[in-house]
Structure formats: C-alpha cells, structure tokens
N, C-alpha and C. Protein backbone atom coordinates (compact mmCIF):
# COMPACT_ATOMS: atom_id res chain seq x y z
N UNK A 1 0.85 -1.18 0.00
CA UNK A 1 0.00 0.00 0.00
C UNK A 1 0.89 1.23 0.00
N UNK A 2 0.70 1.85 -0.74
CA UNK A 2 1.41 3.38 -1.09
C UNK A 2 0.72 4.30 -0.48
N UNK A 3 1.54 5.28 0.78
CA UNK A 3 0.65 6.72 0.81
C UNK A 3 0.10 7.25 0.01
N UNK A 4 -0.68 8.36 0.78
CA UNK A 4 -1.47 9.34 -0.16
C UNK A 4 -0.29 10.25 -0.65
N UNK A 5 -0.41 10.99 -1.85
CA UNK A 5 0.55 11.94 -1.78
C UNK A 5 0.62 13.27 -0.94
N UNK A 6 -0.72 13.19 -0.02
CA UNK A 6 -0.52 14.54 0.64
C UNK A 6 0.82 13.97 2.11
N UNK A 7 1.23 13.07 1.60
CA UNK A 7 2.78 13.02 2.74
C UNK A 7 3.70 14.00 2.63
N UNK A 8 4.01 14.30 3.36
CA UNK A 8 5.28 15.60 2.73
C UNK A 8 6.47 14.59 2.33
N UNK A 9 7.74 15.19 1.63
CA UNK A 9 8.44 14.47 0.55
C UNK A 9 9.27 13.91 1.50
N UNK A 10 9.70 14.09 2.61
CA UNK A 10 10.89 13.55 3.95
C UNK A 10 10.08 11.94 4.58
N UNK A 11 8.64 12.14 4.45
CA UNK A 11 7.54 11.35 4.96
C UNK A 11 7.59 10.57 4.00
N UNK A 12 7.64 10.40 2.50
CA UNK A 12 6.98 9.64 1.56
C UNK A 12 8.74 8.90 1.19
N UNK A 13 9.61 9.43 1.44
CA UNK A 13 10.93 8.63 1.33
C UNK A 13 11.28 8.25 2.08
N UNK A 14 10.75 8.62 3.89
CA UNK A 14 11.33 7.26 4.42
C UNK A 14 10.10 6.80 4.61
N UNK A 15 9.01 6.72 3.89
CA UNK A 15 8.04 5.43 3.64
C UNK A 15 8.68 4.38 2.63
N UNK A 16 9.17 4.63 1.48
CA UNK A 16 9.93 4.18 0.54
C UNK A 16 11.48 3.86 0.56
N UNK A 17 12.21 3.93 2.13
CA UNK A 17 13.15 3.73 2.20
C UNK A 17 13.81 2.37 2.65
N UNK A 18 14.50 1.87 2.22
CA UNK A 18 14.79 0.38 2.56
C UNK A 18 15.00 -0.16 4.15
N UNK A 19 14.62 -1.09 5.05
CA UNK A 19 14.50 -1.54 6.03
C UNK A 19 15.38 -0.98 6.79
N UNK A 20 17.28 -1.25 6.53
CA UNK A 20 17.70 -1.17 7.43
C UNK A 20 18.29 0.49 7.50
N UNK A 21 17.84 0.73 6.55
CA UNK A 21 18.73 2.50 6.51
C UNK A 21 17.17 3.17 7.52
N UNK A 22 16.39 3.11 7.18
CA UNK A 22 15.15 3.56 8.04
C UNK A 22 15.10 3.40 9.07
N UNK A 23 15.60 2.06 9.92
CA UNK A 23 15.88 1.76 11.61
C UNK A 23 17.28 2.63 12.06
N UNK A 24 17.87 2.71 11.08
CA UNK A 24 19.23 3.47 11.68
C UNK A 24 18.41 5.28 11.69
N UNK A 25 17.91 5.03 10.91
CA UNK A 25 17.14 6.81 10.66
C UNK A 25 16.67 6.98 12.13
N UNK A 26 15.95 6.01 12.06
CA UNK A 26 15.21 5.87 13.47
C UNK A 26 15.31 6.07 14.53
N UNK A 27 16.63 4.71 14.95
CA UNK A 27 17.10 5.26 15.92
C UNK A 27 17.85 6.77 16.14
N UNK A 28 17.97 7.43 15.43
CA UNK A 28 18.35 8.87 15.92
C UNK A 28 17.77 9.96 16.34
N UNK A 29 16.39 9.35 16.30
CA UNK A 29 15.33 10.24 17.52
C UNK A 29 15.02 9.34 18.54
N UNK A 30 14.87 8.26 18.89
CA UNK A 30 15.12 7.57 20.03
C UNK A 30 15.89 6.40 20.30
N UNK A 31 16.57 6.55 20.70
CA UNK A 31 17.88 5.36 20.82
C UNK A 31 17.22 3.97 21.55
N UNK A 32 16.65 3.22 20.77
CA UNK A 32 15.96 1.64 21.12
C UNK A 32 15.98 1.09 20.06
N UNK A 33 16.53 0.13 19.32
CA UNK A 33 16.51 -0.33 18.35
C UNK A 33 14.78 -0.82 18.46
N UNK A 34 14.24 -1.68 19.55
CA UNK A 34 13.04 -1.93 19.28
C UNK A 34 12.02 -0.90 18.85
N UNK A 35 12.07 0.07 19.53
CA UNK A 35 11.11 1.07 19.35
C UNK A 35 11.25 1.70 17.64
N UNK A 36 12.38 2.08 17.47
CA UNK A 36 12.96 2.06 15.95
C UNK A 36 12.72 1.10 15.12
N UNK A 37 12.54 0.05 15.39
CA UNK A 37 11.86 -1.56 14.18
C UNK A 37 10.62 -1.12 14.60
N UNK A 38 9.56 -1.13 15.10
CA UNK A 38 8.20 -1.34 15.32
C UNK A 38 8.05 0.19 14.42
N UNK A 39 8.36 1.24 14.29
CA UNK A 39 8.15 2.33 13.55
C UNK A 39 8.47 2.06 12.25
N UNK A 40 9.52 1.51 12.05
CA UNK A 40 9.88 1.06 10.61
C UNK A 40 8.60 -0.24 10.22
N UNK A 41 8.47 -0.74 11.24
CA UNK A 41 7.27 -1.78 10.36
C UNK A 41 6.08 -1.35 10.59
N UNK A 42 5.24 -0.35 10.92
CA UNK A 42 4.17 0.69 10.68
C UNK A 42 3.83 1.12 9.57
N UNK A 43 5.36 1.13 8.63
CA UNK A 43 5.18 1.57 7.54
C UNK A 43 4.41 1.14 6.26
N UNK A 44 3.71 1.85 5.67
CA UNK A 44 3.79 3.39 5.02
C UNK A 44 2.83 4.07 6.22
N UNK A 45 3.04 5.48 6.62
CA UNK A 45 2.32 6.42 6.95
C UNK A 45 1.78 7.22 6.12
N UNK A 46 0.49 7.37 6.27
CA UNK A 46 -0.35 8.77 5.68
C UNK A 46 0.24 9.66 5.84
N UNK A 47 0.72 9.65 7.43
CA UNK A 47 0.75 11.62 7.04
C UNK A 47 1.45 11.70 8.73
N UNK A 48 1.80 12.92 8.76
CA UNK A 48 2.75 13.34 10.33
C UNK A 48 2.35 12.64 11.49
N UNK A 49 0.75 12.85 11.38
CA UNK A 49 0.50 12.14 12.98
C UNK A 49 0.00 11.42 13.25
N UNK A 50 0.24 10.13 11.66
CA UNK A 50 0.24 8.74 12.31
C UNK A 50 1.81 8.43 12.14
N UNK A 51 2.51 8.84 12.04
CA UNK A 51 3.88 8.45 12.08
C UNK A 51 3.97 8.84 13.96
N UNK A 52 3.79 9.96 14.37
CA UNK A 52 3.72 10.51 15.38
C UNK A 52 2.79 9.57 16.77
N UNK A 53 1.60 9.32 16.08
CA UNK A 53 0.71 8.59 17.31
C UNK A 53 1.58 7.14 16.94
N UNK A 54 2.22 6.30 15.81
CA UNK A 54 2.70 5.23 16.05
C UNK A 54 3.79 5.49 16.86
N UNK A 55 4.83 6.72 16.91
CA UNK A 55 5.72 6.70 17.51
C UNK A 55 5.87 6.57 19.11
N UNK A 56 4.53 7.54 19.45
CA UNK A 56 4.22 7.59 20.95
C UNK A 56 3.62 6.50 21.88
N UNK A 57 2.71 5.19 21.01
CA UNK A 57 2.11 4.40 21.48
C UNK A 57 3.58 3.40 21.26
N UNK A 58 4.62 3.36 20.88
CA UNK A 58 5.26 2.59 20.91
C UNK A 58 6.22 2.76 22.16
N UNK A 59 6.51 4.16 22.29
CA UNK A 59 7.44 4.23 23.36
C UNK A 59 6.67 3.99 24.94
N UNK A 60 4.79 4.07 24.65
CA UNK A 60 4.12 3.17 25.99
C UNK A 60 4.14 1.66 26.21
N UNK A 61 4.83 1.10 25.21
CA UNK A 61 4.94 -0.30 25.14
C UNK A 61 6.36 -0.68 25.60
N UNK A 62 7.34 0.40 25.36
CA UNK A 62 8.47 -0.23 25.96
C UNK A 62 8.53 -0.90 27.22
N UNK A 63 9.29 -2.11 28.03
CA UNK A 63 10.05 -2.54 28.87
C UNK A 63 10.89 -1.14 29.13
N UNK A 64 10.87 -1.23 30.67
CA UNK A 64 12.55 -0.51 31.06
C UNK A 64 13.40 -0.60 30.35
N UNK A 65 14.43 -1.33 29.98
CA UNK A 65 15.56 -1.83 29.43
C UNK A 65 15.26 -0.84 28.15
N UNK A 66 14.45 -0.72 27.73
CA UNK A 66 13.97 -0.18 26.12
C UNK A 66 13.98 1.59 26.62
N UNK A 67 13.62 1.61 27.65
CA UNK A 67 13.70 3.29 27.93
C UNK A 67 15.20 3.58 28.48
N UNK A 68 15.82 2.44 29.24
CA UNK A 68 17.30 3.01 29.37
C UNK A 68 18.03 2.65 28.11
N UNK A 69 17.97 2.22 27.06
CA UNK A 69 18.55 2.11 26.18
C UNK A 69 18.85 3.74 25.41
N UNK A 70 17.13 4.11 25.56
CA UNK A 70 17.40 5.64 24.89
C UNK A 70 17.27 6.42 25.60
N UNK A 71 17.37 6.40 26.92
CA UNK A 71 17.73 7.39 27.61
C UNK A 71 19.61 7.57 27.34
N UNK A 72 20.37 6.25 27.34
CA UNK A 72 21.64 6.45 26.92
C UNK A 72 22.25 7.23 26.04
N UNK A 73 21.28 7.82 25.15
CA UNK A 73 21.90 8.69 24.13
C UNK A 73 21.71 10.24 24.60
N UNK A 74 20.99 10.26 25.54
CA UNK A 74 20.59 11.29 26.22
C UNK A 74 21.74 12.05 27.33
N UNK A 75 22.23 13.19 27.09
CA UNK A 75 23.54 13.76 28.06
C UNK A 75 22.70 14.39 29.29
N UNK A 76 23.26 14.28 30.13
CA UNK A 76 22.78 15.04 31.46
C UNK A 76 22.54 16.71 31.09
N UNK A 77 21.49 17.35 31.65
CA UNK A 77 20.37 18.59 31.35
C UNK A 77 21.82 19.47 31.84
N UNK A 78 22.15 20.32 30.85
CA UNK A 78 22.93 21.71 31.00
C UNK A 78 24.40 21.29 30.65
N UNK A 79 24.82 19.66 30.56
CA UNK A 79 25.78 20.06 30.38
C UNK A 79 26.29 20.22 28.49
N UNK A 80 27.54 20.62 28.17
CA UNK A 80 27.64 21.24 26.70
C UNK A 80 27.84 19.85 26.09
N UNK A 81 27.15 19.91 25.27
CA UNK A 81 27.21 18.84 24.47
C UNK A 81 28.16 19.14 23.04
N UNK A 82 29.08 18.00 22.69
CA UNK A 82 29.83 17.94 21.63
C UNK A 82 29.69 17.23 20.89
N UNK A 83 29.93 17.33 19.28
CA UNK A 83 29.74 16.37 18.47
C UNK A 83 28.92 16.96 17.13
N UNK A 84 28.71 16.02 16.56
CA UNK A 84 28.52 16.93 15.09
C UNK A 84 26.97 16.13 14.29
N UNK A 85 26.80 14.56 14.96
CA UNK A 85 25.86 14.16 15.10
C UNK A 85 24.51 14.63 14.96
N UNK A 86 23.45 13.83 14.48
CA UNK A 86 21.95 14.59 14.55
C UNK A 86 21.59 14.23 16.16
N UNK A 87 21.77 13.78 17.14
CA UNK A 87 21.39 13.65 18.43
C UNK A 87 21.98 14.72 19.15
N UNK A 88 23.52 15.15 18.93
CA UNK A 88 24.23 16.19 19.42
C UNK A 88 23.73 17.35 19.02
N UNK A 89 23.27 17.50 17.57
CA UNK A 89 22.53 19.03 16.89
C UNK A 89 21.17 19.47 17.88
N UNK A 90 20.62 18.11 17.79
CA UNK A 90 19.07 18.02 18.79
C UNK A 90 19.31 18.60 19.79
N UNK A 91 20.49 17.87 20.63
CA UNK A 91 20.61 18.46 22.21
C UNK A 91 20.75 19.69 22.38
N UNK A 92 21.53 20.29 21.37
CA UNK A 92 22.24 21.62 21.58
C UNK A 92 21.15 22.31 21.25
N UNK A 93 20.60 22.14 20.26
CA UNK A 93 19.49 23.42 20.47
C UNK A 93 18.12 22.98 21.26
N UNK A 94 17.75 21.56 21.90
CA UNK A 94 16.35 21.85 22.87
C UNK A 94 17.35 22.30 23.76
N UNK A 95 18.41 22.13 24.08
CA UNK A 95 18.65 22.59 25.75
C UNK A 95 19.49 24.44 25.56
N UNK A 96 19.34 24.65 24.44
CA UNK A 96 20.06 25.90 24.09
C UNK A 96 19.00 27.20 25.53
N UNK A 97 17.98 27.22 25.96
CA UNK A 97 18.00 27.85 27.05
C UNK A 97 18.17 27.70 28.59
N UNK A 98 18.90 26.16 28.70
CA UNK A 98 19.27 25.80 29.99
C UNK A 98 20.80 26.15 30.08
N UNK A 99 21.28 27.28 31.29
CA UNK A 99 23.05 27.51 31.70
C UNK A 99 22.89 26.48 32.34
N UNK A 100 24.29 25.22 31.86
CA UNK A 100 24.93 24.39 32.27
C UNK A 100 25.76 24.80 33.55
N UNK A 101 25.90 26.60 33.71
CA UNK A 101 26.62 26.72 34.97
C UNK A 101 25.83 27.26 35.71
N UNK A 102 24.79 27.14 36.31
CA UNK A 102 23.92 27.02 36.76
C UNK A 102 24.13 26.14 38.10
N UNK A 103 25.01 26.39 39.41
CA UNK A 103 25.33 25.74 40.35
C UNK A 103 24.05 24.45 41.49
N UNK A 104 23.30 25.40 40.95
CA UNK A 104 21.63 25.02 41.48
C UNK A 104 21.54 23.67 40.58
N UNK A 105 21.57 23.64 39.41
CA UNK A 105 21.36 23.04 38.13
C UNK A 105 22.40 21.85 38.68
N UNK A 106 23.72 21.57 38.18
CA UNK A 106 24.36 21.03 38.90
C UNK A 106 24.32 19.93 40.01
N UNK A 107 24.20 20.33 41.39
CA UNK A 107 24.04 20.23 42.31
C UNK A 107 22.73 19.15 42.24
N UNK A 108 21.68 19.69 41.50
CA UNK A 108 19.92 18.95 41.17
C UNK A 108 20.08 17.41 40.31
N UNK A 109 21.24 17.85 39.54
CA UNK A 109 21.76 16.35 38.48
C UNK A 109 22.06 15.59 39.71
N UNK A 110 22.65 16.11 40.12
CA UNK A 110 23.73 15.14 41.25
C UNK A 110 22.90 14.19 41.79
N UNK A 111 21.96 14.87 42.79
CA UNK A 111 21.23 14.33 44.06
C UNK A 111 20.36 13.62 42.80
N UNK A 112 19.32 14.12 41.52
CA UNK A 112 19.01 13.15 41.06
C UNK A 112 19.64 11.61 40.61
N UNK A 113 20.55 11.93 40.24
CA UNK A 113 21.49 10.69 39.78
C UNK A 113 21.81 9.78 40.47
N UNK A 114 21.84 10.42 41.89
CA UNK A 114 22.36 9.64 43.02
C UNK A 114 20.57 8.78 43.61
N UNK A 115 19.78 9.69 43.55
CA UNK A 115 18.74 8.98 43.85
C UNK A 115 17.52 7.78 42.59
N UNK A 116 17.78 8.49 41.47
CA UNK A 116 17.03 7.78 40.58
C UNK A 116 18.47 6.77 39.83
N UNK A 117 19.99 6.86 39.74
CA UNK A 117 20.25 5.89 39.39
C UNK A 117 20.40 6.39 37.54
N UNK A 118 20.21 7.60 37.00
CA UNK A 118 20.01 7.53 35.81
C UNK A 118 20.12 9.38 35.00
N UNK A 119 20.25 9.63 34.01
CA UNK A 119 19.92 10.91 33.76
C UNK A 119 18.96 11.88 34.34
N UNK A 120 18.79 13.21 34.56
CA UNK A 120 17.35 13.38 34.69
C UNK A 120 16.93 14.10 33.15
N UNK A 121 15.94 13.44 32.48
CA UNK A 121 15.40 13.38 31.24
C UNK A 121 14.40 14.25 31.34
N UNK A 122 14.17 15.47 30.79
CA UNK A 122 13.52 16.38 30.56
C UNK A 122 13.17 16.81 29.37
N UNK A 123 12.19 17.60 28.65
CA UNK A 123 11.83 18.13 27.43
C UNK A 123 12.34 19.25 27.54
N UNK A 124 13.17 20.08 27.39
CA UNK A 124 14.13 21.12 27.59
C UNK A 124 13.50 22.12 26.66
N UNK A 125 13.62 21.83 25.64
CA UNK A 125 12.98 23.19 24.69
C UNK A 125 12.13 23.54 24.99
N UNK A 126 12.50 24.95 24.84
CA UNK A 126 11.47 25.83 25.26
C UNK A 126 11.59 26.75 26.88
N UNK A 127 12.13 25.81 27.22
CA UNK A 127 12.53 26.13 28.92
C UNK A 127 13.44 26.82 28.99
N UNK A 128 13.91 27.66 30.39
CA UNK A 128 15.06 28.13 30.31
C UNK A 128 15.51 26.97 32.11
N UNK A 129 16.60 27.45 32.04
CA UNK A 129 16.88 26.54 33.65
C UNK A 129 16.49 26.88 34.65
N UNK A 130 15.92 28.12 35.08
CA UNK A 130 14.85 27.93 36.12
C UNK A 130 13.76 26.83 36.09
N UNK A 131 13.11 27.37 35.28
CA UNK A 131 12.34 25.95 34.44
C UNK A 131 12.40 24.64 35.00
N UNK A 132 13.45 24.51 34.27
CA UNK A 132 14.06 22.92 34.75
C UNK A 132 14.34 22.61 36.15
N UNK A 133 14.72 23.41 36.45
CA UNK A 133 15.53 23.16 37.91
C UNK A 133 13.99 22.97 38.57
N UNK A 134 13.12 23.67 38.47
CA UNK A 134 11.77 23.83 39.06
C UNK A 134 11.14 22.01 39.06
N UNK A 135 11.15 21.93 37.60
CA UNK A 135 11.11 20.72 37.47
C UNK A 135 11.86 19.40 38.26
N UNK A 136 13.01 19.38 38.12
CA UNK A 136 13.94 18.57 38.69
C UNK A 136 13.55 18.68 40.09
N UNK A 137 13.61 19.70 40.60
CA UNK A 137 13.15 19.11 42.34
C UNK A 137 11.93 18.81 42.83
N UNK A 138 10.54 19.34 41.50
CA UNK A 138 9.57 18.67 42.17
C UNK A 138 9.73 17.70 41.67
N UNK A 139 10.50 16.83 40.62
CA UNK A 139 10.49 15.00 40.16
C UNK A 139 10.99 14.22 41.58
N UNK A 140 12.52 14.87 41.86
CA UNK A 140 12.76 14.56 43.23
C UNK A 140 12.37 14.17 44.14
N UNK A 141 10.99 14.39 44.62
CA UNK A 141 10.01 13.63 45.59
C UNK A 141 9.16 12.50 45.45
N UNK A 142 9.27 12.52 43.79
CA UNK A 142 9.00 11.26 43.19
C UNK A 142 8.88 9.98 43.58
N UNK A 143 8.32 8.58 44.00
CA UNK A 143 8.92 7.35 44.13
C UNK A 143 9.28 7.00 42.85
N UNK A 144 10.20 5.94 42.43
CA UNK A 144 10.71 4.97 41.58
C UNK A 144 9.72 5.25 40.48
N UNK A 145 8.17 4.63 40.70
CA UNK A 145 7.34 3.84 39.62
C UNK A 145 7.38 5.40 39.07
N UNK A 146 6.47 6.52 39.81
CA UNK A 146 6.33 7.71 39.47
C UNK A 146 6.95 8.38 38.66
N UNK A 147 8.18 8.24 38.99
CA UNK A 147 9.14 8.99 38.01
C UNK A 147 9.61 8.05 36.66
N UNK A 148 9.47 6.50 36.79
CA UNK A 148 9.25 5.98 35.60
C UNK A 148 8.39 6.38 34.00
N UNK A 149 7.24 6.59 34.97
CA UNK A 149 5.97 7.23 34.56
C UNK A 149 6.79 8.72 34.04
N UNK A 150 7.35 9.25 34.86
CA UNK A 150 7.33 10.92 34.06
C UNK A 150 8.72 10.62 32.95
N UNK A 151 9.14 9.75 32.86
CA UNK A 151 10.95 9.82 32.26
C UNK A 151 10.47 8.90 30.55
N UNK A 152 9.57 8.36 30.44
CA UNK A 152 8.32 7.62 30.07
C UNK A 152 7.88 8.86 28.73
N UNK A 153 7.20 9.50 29.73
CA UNK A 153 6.73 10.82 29.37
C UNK A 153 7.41 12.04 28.46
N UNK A 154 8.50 12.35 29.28
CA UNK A 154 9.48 13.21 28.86
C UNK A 154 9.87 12.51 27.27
N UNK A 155 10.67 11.20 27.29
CA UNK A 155 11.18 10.68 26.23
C UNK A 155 10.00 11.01 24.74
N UNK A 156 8.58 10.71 25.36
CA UNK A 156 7.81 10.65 24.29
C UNK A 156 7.65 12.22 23.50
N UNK A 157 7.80 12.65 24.91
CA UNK A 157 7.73 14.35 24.20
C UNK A 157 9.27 14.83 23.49
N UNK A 158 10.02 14.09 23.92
CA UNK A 158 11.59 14.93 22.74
C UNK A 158 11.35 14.00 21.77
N UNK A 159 10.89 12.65 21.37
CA UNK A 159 11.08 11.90 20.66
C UNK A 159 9.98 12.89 19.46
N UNK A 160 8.74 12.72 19.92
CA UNK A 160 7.53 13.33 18.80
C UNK A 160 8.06 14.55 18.20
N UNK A 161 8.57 15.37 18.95
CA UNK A 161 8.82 16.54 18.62
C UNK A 161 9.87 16.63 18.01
N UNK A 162 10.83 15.55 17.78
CA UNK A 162 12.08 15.65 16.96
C UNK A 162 11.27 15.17 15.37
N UNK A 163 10.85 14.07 15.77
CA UNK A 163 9.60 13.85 14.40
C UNK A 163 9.41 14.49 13.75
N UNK A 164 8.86 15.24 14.66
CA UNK A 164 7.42 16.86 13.93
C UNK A 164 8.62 17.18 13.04
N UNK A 165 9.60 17.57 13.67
CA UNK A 165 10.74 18.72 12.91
C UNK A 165 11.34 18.12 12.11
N UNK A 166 11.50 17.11 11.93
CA UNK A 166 12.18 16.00 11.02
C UNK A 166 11.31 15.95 9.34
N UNK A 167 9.72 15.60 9.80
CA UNK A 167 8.94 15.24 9.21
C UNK A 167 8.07 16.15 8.40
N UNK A 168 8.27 17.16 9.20
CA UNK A 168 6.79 18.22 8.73
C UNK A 168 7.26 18.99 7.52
C-alpha cells in the first residue's frame, strides 16, 4: 500500500526507504533499536501524525531496558554537548535555554542521579533553567514507579517533537 501523496516528501521517502537505513534513521530520535523496528514496520504512513501517534504508542509499550537504552543517548540537562551528530545538533538546540553553569542546576543532576540511578530526562525546549531546575526538584520527591511514569513521558515528548521537525 502506497501513501497518499498529501505526505510531505521527507515522509513519503522514508516510507519508501529500505528496512535497514530507516531503523538506523530511526534510531536517531530515540535510541531503542526496538522502538525504531516497530516504527519502521508501521510503515507506510499517511501523514505526520500517524507516524507521530505510532511513535508515541510505541514508546508506551516499551520494557525498562527499552527506555534506558534511549535514555543512553541522552547527556545530562545543562551540560555542553559535543559532536557533530543529529542527536548532538538536537541536544544543543532543545537545551540551548538551559546555563549548564547554573550551580543550582548542577548540584539537582547530582542528588538526582544519586537517587534515581540515571539521567534526569527532561523536554528542555522551550525552557530556560529555572524551568528545569523547578522541574527537577519537584520530580525529586518522586517514588521509583512515578518517576518511571514521568521519564516515560518526557522521552515521548523529545522523541515526537524531533519527528514533527524532522517530518513536517
């Protein structure tokens, strides 16, 4: 089955793009190879936001293991990211209004890291680091499952939204 042509032309070639170059595409908005195959075999999409609602109902299906996988590609909130990469381009500009020197900021990674065990994963764009920091300490009171639930969350929102911008 062939899309409609109202796909935009980025949409209708990687509908038409061969298996394994499309999972590697893939994974570079969320680092899970599974979550990246189940999008690649969705395919063909109509149009942005069934590429988008397949993307999001997939990342509610992940196992843990599948969310720390792409949380791994993910650098800790403020600090400078290097590299020349489409994940490194991403970072640098959602987190382009969080100061990495930001001692508060800092200090909030820490005690998270030390208590959740993991990045703290945020949707950054758009925010500046008050923002975040605001964020980060009310996650902080979090239990375990809870903050599963929000890190869950977060991923689905940088993931869609790298989409949108990818796709639209």
């Amino acid at each position: 089955m062939r899309p409609p042509t109202r796909a935009p032309a980025e949409l209708a070639r990687f509908n038409e793009s061969p298996r394994a170059g499309a999972v590697a595409e893939m994974i570079t908005f969320c680092h899970c190879r599974a979550w990246a195959e189940g999008v690649v075999d969705g395919r063909p999409y109509a149009d942005v936001p069934a590429l988008t609602t397949t993307a999001g109902e997939l990342i509610e299906r992940l196992d843990w293991s599948g969310i720390e996988e792409a949380m791994s590609a993910h650098p800790r909130i403020g600090d400078r990211v290097s590299g020349a990469d489409r994940a490194a381009r991403w970072s640098l500009g959602e987190q382009a209004g969080v100061d990495g020197s930001l001692d508060a900021l800092l200090d909030g990674n820490r005690r998270y890291e030390a208590r959740f065990g993991q990045v703290f994963l945020i949707r950054a764009s758009g925010r500046d680091a008050v923002e975040v920091l605001a964020e980060l300490e009310r996650r902080l009171t979090n239990d375990v499952a809870s903050e599963r639930d929000e890190v869950r969350d977060q991923l689905a929102q940088i993931t869609i939204g790298r989409l949108r911008g990818a796709f639209a």
